[in-house]
Every structure is written in C-alpha cells, then in structure tokens.
Protein backbone atom coordinates (compact mmCIF):
# COMPACT_ATOMS: atom_id res chain seq x y z
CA UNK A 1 -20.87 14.43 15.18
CA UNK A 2 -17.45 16.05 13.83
CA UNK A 3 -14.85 14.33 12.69
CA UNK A 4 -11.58 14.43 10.64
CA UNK A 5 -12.28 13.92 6.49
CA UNK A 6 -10.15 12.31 3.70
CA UNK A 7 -11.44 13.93 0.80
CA UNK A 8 -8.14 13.31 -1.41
CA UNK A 9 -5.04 14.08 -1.81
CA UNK A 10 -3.31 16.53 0.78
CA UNK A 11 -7.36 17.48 1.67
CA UNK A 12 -8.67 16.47 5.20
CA UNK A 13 -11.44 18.47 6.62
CA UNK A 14 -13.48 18.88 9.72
CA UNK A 15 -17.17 18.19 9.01
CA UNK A 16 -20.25 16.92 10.05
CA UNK A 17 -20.90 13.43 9.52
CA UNK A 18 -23.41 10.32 10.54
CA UNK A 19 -22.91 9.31 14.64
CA UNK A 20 -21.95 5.80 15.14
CA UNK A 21 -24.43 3.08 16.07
CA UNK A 22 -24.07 -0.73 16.96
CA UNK A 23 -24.36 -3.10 13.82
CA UNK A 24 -23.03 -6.29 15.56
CA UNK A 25 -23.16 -7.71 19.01
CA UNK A 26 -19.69 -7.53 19.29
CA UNK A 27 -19.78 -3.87 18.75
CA UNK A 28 -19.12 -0.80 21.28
CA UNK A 29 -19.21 3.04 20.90
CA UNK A 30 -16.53 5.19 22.52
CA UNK A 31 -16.82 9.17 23.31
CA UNK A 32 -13.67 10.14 21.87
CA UNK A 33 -11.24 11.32 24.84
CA UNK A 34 -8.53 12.19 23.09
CA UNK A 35 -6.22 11.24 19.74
CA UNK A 36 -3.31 11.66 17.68
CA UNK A 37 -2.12 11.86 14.26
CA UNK A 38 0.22 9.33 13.55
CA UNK A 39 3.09 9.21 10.81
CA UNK A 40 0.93 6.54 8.86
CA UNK A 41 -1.65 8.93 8.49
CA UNK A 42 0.38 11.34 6.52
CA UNK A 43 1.20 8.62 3.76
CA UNK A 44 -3.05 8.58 3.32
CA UNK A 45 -2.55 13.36 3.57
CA UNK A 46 0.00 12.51 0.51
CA UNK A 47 -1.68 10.35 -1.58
CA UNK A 48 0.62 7.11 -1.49
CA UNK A 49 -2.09 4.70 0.08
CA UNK A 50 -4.50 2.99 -2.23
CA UNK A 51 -8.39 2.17 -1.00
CA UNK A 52 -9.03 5.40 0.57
CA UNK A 53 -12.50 7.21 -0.54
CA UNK A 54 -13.60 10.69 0.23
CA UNK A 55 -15.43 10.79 3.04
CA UNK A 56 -13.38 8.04 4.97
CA UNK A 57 -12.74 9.12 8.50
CA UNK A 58 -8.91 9.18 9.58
CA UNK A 59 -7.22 8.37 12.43
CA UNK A 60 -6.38 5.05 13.69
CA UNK A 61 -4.64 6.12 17.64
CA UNK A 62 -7.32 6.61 19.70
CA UNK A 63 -8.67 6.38 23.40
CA UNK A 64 -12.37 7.19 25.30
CA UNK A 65 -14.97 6.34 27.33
CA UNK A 66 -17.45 3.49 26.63
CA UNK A 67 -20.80 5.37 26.23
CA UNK A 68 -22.47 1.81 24.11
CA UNK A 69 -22.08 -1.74 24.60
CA UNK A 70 -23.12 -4.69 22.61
CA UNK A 71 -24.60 -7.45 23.62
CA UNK A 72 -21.78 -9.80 23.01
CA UNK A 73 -19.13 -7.63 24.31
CA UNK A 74 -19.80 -8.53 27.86
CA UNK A 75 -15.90 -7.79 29.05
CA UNK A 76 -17.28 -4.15 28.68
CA UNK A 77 -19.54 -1.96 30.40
CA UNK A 78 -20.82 1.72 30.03
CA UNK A 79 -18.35 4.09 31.76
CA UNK A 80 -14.96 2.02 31.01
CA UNK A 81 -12.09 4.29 29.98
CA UNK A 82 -10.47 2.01 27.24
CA UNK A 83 -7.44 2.93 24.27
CA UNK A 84 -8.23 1.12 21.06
CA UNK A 85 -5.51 -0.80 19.47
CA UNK A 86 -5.53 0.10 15.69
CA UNK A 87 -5.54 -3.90 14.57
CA UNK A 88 -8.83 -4.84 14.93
CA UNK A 89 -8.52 -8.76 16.76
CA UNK A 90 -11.29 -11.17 16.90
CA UNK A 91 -9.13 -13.10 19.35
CA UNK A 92 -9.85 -16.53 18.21
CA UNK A 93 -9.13 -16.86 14.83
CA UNK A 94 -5.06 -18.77 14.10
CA UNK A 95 -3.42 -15.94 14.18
CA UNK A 96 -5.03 -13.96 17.46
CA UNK A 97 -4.20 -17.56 19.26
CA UNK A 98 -0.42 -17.49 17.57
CA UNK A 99 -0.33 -13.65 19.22
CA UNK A 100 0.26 -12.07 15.68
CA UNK A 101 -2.71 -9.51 15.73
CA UNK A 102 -2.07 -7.66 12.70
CA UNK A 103 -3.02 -10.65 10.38
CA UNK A 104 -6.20 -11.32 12.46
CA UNK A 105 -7.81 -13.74 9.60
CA UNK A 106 -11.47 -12.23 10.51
CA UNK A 107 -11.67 -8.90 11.08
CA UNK A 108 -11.01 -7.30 7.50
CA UNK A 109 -14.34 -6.73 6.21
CA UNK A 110 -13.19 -6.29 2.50
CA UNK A 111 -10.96 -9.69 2.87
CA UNK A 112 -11.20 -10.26 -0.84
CA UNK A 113 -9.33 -7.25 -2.02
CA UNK A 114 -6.64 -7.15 0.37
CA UNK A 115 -6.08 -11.38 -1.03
CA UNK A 116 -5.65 -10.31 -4.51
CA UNK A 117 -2.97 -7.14 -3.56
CA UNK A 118 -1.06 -9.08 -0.88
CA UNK A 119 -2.12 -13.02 -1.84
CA UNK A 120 -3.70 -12.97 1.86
CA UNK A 121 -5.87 -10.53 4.14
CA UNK A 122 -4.31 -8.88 7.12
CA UNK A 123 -6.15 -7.72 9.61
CA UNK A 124 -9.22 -4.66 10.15
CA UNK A 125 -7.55 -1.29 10.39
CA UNK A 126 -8.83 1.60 11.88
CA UNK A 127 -9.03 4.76 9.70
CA UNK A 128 -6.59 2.97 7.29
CA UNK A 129 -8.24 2.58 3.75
CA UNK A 130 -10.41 0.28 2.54
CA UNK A 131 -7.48 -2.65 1.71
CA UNK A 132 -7.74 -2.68 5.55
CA UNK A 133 -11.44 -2.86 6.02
CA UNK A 134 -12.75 0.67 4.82
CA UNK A 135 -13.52 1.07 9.20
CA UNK A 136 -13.85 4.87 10.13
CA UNK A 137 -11.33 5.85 12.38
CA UNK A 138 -10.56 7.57 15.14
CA UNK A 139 -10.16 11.04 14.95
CA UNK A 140 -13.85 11.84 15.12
CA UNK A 141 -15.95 12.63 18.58
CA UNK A 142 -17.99 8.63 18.32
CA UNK A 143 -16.04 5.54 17.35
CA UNK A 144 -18.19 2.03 16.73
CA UNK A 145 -15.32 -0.49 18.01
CA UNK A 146 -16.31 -3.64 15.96
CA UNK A 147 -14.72 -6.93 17.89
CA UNK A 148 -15.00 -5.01 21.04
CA UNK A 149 -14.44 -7.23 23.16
CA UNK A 150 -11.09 -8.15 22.14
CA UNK A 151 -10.20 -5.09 20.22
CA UNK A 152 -9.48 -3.08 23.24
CA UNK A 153 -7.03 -1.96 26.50
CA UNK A 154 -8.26 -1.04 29.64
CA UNK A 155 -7.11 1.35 31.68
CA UNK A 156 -7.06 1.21 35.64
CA UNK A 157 -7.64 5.09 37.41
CA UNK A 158 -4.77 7.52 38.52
CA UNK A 159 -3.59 7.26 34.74
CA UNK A 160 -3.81 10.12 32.22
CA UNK A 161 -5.15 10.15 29.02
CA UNK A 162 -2.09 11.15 27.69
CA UNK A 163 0.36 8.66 29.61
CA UNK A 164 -1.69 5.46 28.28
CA UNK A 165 -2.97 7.03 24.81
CA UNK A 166 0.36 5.39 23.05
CA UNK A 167 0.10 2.24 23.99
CA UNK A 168 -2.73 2.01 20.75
CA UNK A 169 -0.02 1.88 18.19
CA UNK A 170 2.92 4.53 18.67
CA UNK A 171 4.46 2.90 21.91
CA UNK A 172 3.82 -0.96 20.88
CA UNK A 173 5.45 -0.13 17.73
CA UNK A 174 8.77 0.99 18.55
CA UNK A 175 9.03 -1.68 21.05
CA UNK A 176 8.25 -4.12 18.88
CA UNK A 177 11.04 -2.72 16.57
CA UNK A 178 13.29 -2.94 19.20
CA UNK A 179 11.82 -6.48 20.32
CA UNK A 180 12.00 -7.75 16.29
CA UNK A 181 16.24 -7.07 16.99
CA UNK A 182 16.65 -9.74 19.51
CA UNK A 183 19.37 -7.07 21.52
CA UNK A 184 21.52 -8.35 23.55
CA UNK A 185 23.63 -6.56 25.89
CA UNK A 186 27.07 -5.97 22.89
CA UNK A 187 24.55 -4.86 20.41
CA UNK A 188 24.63 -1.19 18.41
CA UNK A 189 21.01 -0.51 17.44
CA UNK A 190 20.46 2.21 15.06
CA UNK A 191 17.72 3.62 13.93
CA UNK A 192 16.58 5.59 11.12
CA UNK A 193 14.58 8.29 11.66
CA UNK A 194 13.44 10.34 14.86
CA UNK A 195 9.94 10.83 14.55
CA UNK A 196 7.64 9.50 17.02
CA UNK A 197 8.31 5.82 16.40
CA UNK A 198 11.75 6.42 16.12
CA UNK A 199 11.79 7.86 19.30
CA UNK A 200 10.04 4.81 20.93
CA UNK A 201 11.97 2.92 19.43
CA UNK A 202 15.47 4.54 20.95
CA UNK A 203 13.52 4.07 24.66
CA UNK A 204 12.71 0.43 23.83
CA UNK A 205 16.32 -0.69 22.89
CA UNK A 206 17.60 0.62 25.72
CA UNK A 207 15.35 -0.50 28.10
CA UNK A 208 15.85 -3.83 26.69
CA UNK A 209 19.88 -3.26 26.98
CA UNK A 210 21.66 -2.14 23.92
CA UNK A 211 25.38 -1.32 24.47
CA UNK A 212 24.54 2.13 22.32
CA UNK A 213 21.77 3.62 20.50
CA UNK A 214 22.21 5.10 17.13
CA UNK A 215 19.64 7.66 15.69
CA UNK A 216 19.70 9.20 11.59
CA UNK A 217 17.67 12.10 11.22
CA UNK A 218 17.99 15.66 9.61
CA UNK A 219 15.20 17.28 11.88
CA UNK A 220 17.35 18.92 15.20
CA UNK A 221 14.37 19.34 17.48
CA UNK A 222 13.93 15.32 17.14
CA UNK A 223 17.60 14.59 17.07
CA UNK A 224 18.08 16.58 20.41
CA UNK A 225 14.68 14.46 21.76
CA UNK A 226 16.64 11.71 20.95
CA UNK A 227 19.87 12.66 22.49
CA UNK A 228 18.03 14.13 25.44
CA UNK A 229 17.49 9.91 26.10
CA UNK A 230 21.26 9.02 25.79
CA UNK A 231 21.37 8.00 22.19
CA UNK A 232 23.91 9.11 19.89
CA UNK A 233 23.08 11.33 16.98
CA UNK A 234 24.10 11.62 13.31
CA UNK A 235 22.42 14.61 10.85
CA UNK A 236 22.35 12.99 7.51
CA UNK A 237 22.72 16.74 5.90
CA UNK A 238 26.04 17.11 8.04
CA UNK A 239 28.22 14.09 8.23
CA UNK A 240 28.08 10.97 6.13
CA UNK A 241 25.60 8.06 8.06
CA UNK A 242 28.18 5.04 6.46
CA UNK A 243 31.39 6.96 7.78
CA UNK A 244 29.97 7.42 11.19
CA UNK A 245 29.08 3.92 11.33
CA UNK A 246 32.29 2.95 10.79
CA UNK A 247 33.84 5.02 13.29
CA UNK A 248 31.56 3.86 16.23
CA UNK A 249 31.38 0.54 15.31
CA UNK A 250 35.12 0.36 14.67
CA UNK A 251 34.57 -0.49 11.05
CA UNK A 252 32.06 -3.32 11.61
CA UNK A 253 28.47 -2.20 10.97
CA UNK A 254 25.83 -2.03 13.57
CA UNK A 255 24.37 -5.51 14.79
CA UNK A 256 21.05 -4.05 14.47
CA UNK A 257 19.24 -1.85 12.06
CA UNK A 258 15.37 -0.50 12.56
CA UNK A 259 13.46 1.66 9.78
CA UNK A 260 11.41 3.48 11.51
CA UNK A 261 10.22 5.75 8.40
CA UNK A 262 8.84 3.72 5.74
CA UNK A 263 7.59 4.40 2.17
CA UNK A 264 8.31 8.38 2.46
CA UNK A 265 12.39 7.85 3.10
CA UNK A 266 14.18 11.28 2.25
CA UNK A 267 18.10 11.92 1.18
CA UNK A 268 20.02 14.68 0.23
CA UNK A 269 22.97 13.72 -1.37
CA UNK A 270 21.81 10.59 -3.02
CA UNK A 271 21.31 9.56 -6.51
CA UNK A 272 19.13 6.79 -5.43
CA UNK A 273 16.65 9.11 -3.74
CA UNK A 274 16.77 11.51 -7.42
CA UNK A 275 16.07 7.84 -8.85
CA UNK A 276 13.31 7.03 -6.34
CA UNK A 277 11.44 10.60 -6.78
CA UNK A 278 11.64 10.37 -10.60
CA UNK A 279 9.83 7.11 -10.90
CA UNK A 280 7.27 7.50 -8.00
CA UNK A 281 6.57 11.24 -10.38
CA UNK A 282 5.66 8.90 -13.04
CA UNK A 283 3.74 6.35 -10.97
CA UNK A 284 6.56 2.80 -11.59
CA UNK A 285 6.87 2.77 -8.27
CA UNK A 286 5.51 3.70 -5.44
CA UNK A 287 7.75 3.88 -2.01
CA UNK A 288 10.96 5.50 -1.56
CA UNK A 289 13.27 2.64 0.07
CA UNK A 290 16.66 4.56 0.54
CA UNK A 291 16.67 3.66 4.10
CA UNK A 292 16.26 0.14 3.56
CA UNK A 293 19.14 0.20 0.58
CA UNK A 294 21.12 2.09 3.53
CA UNK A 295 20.44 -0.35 5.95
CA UNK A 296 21.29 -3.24 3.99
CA UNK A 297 24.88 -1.83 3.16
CA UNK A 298 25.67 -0.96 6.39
CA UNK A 299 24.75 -3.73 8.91
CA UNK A 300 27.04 -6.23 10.08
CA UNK A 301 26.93 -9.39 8.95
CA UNK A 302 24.85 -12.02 10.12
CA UNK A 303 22.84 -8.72 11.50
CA UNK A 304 19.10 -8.15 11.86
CA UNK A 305 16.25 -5.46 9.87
CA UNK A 306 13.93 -4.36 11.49
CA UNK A 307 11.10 -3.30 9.92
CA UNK A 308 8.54 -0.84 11.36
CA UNK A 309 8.12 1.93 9.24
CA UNK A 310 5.41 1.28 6.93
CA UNK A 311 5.05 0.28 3.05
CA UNK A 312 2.35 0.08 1.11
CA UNK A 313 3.41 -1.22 -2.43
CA UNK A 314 6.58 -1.48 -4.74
CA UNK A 315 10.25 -0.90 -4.50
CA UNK A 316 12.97 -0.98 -6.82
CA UNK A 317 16.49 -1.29 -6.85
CA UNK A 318 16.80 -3.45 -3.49
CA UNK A 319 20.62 -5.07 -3.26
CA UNK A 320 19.03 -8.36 -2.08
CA UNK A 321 22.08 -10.03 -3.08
CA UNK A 322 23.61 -8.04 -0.63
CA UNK A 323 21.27 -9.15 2.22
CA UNK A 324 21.29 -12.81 1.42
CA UNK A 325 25.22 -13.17 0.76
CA UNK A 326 25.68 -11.00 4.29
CA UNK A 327 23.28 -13.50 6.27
CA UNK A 328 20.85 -10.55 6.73
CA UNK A 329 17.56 -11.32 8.99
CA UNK A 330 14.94 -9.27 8.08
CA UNK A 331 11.52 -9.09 10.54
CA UNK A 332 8.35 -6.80 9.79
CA UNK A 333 4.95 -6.22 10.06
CA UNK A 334 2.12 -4.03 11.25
CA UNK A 335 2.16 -4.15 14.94
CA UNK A 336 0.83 -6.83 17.05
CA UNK A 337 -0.28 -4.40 19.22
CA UNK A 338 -2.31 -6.86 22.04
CA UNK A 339 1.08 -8.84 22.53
CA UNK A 340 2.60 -5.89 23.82
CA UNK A 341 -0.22 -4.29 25.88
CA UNK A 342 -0.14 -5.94 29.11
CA UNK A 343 3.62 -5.59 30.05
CA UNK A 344 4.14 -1.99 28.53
CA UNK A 345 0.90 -0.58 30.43
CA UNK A 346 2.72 -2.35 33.51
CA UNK A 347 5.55 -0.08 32.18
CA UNK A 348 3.90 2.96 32.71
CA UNK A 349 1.79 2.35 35.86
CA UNK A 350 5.55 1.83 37.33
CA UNK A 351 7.32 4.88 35.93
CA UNK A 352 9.54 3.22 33.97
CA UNK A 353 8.39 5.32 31.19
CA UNK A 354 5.84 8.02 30.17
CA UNK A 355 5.44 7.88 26.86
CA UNK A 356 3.82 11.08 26.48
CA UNK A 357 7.20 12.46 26.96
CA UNK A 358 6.98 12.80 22.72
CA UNK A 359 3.62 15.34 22.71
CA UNK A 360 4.86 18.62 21.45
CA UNK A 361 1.58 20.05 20.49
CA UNK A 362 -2.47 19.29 21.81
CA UNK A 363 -5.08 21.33 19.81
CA UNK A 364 -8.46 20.93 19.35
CA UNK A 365 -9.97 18.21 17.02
CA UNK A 366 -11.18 21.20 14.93
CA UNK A 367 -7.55 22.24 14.33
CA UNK A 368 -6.86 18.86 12.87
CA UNK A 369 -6.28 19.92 9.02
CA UNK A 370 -3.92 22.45 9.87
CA UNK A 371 -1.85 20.17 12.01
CA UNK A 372 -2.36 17.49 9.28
CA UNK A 373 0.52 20.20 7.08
CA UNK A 374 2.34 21.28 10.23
CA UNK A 375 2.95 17.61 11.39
CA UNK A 376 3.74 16.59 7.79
CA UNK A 377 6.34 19.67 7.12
CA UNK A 378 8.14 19.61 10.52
CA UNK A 379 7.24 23.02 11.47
CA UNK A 380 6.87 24.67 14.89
CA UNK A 381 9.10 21.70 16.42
CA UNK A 382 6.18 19.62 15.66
CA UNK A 383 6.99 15.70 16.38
CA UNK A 384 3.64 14.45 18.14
CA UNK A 385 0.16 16.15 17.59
CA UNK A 386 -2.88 15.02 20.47
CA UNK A 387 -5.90 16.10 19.34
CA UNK A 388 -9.02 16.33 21.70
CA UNK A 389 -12.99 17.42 21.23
C-alpha cells in the first residue's frame, strides 16, 4: 500500500510500504476514506518531537471503512464506516472508566519509555512517535486499529466523510478547550491562535455561551474565518494583544484564556520570542511558550488556562509566580476524545455545526509532502488540508 513517510526532519514522502494485518483479537483494518494533516503533525515535519524513526507512518486524523475484523472486536463488522479517535482506549483500564482517554494506562505499547520522560505512560497514539506507542498512523490507504473495539466512532448514513472526519481529534479538541474554561454566560474567552483548533475552539465557546470571543493571530485568511463566526479579531503584527485586552475588557483581563498553538508559538516584537529561538538553536530548550507567558500576564484574576495546543518537552522563563499569586487555574491535556464523541456527532447530525466548514484544500494522498510545506508555511490560504486515496 502507499502511505505518508517520516524519514526526518522536514522529509515526509509517499512510498510503498508493508499492508496492515491483524496481530491481536482486538484488532481491525480500515480502507482509508479520507484524512487530514493536523497542526501536531507539523511539530514531527520540524523536528521538535522526540521517538520518531524513519519509516514511521504519519497521520493520526483519520476515518474508513472496516474491510478486517478481529475476533474480539465483536462491536464491529466488515462494511462499518467508522472515524478513529487518535487516543487509542482499551476502555477498561482506571482511566477509560474515569472518561480521561488520553492517559489510557494500557494501550501504549512502549509504556516504559514514556514512564521515564513523563514519570507515567499516557496513552497509544496514532502516527505520533514512538513515546506514544511507535503505532503507524493514518495517512496511509490500510490502518490496523489495535483496541478496536473501543478505539473507534461510528457513523450512522446520510453523513459525509467530511462532516464527521473531525470529530477524531480536531473538533473534540477545541471543544474540550472551550469545555476545560468552565464559560459561563459574563465570560471573555480568548484564544490564541486561528488555526484549525483555534477555530473550533471560537465555535465551541460560543456554543457553550461566552459573552465575546477573542481570537490572536497574524494569518488574515484565518482571522477573517474567525470573524466570519462572530468573534472579535486582533493581528498581533498590527495592534498590541495586552492593549486590546484592556480596552474590551475595560482594563480587567479576559476570564478565560485557551492556547491553541503549542510548542511552535511565534512573536514579532518580542524579546522573549528572540530569547526562545536562541536557546531552542542551541538545543536548552525545546518549545517556544510566548503564548503561555502572554496568557499568564493578561488573564484576570482568579481566571482559567486552557491548554490545548500541544508540548512536547521544556520551557523556560514561565512567570509562575505570576499564575499562583493571581489564583490562575490551569487545565490541559491531550484530548479525551471518546468523552466528547457522542454529544458532538449529535451536534452535527442536527446542524448545529459542520465542522468541515475549516477544509480549505482536499488533494490526493499522493500530494501529501507538498501540502506537508504549504500547510506548515500558510500559503495558498491554507488552514485545513483533507487528504484522500
């Protein structure tokens, strides 16, 4: 089969490589439907992930038709139409029954490294390195589902692929941003960053009733995606984020604050971003964390941090004195995708929302490298890249 290829840094490829088969009875096999490149995946294009290997197959948001069942999976049957979630669940471990699916305690094969870099395993990963697992992903033609059975989202008919395909990571993660804030209906929400997430995100806080939205970017294609929803814009590159603040929230910070960028955080008028570029160049740290510095200073007190953007190792210079003195709660984590499944596909079916409002470009799998660099440099209005066989 073909299938998208980490082969190092800035270097995926489309290439031939070994077809799934079962290897547990828990196990199915999926014909790839149709896929998307996520913003996690370009921190693996740019290096900044540890555990990947050449070879590895990307991709971790994925949907397709059940072509191979194990024996074990018996919820499944040839022909079902299913999206994968990208945390891999056993669904009866602690942590499935507690709901948090993203530190499954059982379904990270290579449990013993990700102990000694984060003191405990989180869960399997799709296409996410081999902290996570080392499972291929899902931006190839076959997928072997491990944990089938409860490591999956059925979809009923009269849906497209491209309505339901988000609800594998991209649409259960800005809700669960927004969810993580606790809004109520006097809130300011503001979020950093308008990429796909961020733009989920915006949706999610206002369908769950946030007095106004608040969206940071420097990109105007996603800002006006964002406004297009009724949020309120600020260009970093044009107008000061703290001064804005303070003029719609009447000097007192926004009640809530979501990253929704992570480790790759970019500023251009900021010493701390000079600061954060010249010691990830030398390799003493590893993220760039002006967004969460940002968010820290500017959030009223006694506000919330939401975390969804992802990290993947150290960070300097945080003003935690800051965030403890200001009563600062912070809540984060991969996303618990199967939490959020049930209600946000109800979402959909009723036309609340259609997430696949985001998709600004569907190529062929085979075009998959090249969209890797236009995805990852914001060109062509890029913010959401399907993918299909």
């Amino acid at each position: 089969m073909k299938a998208l290829v980490w082969q190092g840094k800035k270097d995926i490829r489309y290439e031939t490589v070994p077809d799934p088969v079962i290897e547990a009875p828990r196990d199915a096999i999926i014909k790839m439907s149709c896929c998307a490149i996520c913003g996690s995946d370009l921190h693996l294009f740019d290096g900044f992930m540890p555990g990947m290997k050449g070879g590895d197959i990307m991709g971790h948001e994925f949907m397709g038709e059940v072509v191979e069942v194990g024996k074990e999976a018996s919820n499944l049957k040839v022909g079902d139409r299913i999206v994968v979630p990208f945390t891999i669940t056993c669904g009866e471990c602690d942590q499935c029954k507690r709901g948090n699916f993203s530190v499954c305690e059982r379904t990270n094969r290579n449990k013993e490294e990700a102990d000694k870099v984060f003191g405990h395993t989180t869960a399997g990963l799709f296409g996410y390195s081999h902290l996570t697992g080392g499972y291929a992903g899902g931006q190839a033609e076959y997928v072997r589902i491990p944990f089938a059975d409860s490591t999956h989202v059925k979809i009923p008919e009269g849906l497209t692929d491209e309505q339901v395909l988000f609800l594998g990571d991209l649409f259960p993660t800005g809700w669960q941003a927004a969810v993580q804030c606790d809004i109520v209906p006097t809130d300011t929400v503001c979020i950093w960053g308008a990429g796909p997430v961020g733009q989920m995100a915006v949706r999610s806080a206002m369908i769950l009733g946030a007095k106004q939205v608040v969206v940071i970017d420097c990109v105007p294609e996603r800002l006006a995606m964002a406004s297009a929803a009724g949020a309120i814009t600020i260009n970093f590159k044009d107008e000061r984020v703290l001064d804005r603040l303070k003029e719609l929230t009447q000097g007192k910070g926004p009640e809530k604050c979501i990253d929704a960028v992570g480790m790759e955080s970019h500023a251009t008028r900021s010493l701390d971003a000079l600061y954060d570029r010249a010691k990830q160049a030398v390799m003493l740290e590893t993220d760039r964390p002006h967004v969460l510095r940002e968010m820290i200073y500017v959030c009223r007190p006694a506000g919330t941090l939401s975390v969804a953007g992802v990290y993947g190792g150290l960070i300097d210079k945080i003003p935690f004195g800051a965030a403890m003195n200001k009563g600062l709660t912070w809540r984060m984590g991969q996303t618990h995708v199967k939490r959020w499944t049930d209600d946000l596909l109800q979402r959909i079916r009723s036309g609340q929302i259609d997430p696949s409002f985001v998709i600004t470009h569907t190529v062929s799998l085979s075009e998959g490298p090249e969209m890797y660099k236009t995805f990852r440099d914001k060109e062509d209005g890029c913010i959401k890249v399907v993918l299909k066989p």
